[in-house]
Protein backbone atom coordinates (compact mmCIF):
# COMPACT_ATOMS: atom_id res chain seq x y z
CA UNK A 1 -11.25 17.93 3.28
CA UNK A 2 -7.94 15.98 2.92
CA UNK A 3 -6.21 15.38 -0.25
CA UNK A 4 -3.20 14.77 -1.95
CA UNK A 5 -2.09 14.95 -5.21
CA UNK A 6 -0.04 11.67 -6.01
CA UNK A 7 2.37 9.89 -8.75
CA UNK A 8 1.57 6.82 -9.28
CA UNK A 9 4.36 5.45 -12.44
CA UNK A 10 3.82 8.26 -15.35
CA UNK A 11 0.77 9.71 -14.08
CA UNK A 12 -0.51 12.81 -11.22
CA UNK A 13 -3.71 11.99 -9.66
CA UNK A 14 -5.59 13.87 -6.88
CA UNK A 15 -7.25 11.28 -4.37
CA UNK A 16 -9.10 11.52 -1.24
CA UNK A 17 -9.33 8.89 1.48
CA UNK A 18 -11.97 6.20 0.14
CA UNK A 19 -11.49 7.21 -3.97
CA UNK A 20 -11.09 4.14 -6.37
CA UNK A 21 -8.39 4.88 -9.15
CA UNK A 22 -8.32 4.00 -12.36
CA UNK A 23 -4.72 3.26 -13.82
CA UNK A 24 -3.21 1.10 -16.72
CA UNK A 25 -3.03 -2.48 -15.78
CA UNK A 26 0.14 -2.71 -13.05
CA UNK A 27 1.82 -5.87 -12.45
CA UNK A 28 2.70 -4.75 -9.20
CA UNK A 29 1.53 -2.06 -6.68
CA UNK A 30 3.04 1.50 -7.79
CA UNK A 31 4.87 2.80 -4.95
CA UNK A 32 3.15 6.68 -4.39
CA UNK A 33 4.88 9.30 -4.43
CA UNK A 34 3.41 12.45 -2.81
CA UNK A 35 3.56 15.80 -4.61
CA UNK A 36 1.06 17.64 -2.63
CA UNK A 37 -0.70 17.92 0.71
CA UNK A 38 -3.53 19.61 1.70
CA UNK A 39 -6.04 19.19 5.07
CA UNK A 40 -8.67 22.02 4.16
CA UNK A 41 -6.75 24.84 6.31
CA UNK A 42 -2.40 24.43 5.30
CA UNK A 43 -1.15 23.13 1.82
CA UNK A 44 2.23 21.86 2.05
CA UNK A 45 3.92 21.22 -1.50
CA UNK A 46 7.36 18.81 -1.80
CA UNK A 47 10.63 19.50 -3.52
CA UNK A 48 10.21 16.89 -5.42
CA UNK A 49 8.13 14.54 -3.09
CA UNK A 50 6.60 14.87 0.74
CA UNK A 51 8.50 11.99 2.76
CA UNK A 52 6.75 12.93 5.91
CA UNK A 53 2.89 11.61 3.92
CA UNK A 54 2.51 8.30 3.24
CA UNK A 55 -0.41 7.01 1.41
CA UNK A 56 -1.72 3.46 1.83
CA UNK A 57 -3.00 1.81 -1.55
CA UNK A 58 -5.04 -1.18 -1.80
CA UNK A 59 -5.31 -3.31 -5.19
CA UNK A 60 -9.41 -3.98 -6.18
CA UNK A 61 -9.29 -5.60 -9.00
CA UNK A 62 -7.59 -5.95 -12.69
CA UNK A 63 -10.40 -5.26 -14.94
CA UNK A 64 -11.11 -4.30 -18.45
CA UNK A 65 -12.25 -0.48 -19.28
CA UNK A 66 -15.34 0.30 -21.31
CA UNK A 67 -15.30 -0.72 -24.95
CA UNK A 68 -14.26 2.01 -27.18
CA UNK A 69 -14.66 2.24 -31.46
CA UNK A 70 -11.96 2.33 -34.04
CA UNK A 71 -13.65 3.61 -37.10
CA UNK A 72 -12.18 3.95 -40.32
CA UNK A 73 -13.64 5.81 -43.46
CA UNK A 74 -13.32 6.55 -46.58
CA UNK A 75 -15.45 8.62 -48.67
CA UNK A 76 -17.01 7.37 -52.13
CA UNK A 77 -15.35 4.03 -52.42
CA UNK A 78 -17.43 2.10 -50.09
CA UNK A 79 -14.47 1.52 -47.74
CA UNK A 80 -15.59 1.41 -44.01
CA UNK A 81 -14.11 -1.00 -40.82
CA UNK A 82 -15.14 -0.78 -37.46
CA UNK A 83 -12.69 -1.99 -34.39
CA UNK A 84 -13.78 -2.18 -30.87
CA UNK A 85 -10.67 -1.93 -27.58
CA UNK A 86 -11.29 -2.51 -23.88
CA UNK A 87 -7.71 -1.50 -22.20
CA UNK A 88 -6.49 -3.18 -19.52
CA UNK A 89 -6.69 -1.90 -16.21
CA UNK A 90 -6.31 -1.56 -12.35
CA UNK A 91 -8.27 -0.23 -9.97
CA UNK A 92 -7.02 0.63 -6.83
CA UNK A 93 -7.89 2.19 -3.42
CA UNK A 94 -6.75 4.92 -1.25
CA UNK A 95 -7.34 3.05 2.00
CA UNK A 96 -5.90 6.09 4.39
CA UNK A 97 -3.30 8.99 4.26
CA UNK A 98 -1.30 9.16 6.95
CA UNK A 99 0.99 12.32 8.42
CA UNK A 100 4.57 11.01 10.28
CA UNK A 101 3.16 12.18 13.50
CA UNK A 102 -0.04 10.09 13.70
CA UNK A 103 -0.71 6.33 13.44
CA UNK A 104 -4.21 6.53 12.96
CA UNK A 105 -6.05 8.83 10.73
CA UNK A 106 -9.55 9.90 11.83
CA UNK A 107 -9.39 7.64 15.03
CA UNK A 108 -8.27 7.42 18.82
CA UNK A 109 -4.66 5.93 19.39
CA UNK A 110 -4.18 2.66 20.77
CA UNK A 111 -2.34 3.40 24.07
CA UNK A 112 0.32 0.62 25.50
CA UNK A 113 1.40 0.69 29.02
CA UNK A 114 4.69 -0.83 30.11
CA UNK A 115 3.25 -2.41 32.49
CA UNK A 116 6.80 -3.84 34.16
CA UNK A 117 8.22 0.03 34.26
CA UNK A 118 5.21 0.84 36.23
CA UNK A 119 5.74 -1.65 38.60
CA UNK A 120 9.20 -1.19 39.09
CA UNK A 121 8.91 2.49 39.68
CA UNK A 122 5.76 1.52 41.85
CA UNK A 123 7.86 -0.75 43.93
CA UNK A 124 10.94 1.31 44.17
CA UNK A 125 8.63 4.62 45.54
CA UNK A 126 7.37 2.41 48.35
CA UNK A 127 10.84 1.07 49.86
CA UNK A 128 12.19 4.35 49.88
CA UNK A 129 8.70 5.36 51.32
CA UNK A 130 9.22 2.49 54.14
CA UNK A 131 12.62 3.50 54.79
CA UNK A 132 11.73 6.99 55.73
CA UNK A 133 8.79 6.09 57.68
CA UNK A 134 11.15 3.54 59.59
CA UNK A 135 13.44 6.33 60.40
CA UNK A 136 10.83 8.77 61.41
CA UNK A 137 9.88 6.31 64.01
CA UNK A 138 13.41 5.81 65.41
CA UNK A 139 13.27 9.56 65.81
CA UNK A 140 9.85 9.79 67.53
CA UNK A 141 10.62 7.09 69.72
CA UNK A 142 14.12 8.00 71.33
């Protein structure tokens, strides 16, 4: 089990790969900072931050939280008000965390080739190849 414990603005949040997080509306994608690492067997902590983790956010949706009361009261003089809030807010995703060593979390690498070194080396193995099979024949022939 992966996690990390993040700060995203004012606020620490733990978060696993796939978790939806609930912040105060953000005009612009937070840049996370990573506190803490953990992959089930080694916990690594930073001094402030880990710069070796790097977590990739994704923005859902801005959206408005779940109505809340205001109530106020007071007693025998018949005074009472009611107030209702939604905040504001963003929810984002933890799309992958990703160590400084690996690309790809969870999945094989994508392997490229240079396929002109290859050649090159390929062709410069078979002339020197040729030229000592052309002087083994001198030799056998004489």
């Amino acid at each position: 089990m992966t996690y990390v414990v993040l700060k995203l603005g004012q606020t620490q949040i733990i978060a696993q790969k796939g978790d939806i997080i609930k912040l105060d509306r953000q005009a612009k994608m937070p840049k996370p900072e990573v506190l803490l690492f953990s992959d089930g067997k080694n916990t690594r902590m930073g001094f402030p931050f880990l710069l070796d983790i790097t977590v990739k956010l994704s923005k859902v949706e801005d959206a408005l939280d779940d109505k809340i009361r205001v109530g106020r009261f007071k007693s025998k003089s018949r005074y009472n008000k009611l107030k209702g809030h939604r905040q504001p807010i963003t929810l984002i995703k933890v799309e992958d965390i990703l160590e400084k060593g690996t690309e790809k979390s969870g999945e094989e690498k994508e392997v490229k080739t240079p396929v002109k070194e290859i050649a090159v080396k390929q062709k410069k193995s078979e002339t020197v190849k040729v030229k000592k099979e052309v002087k083994l024949k001198k030799v056998v022939k004489k």
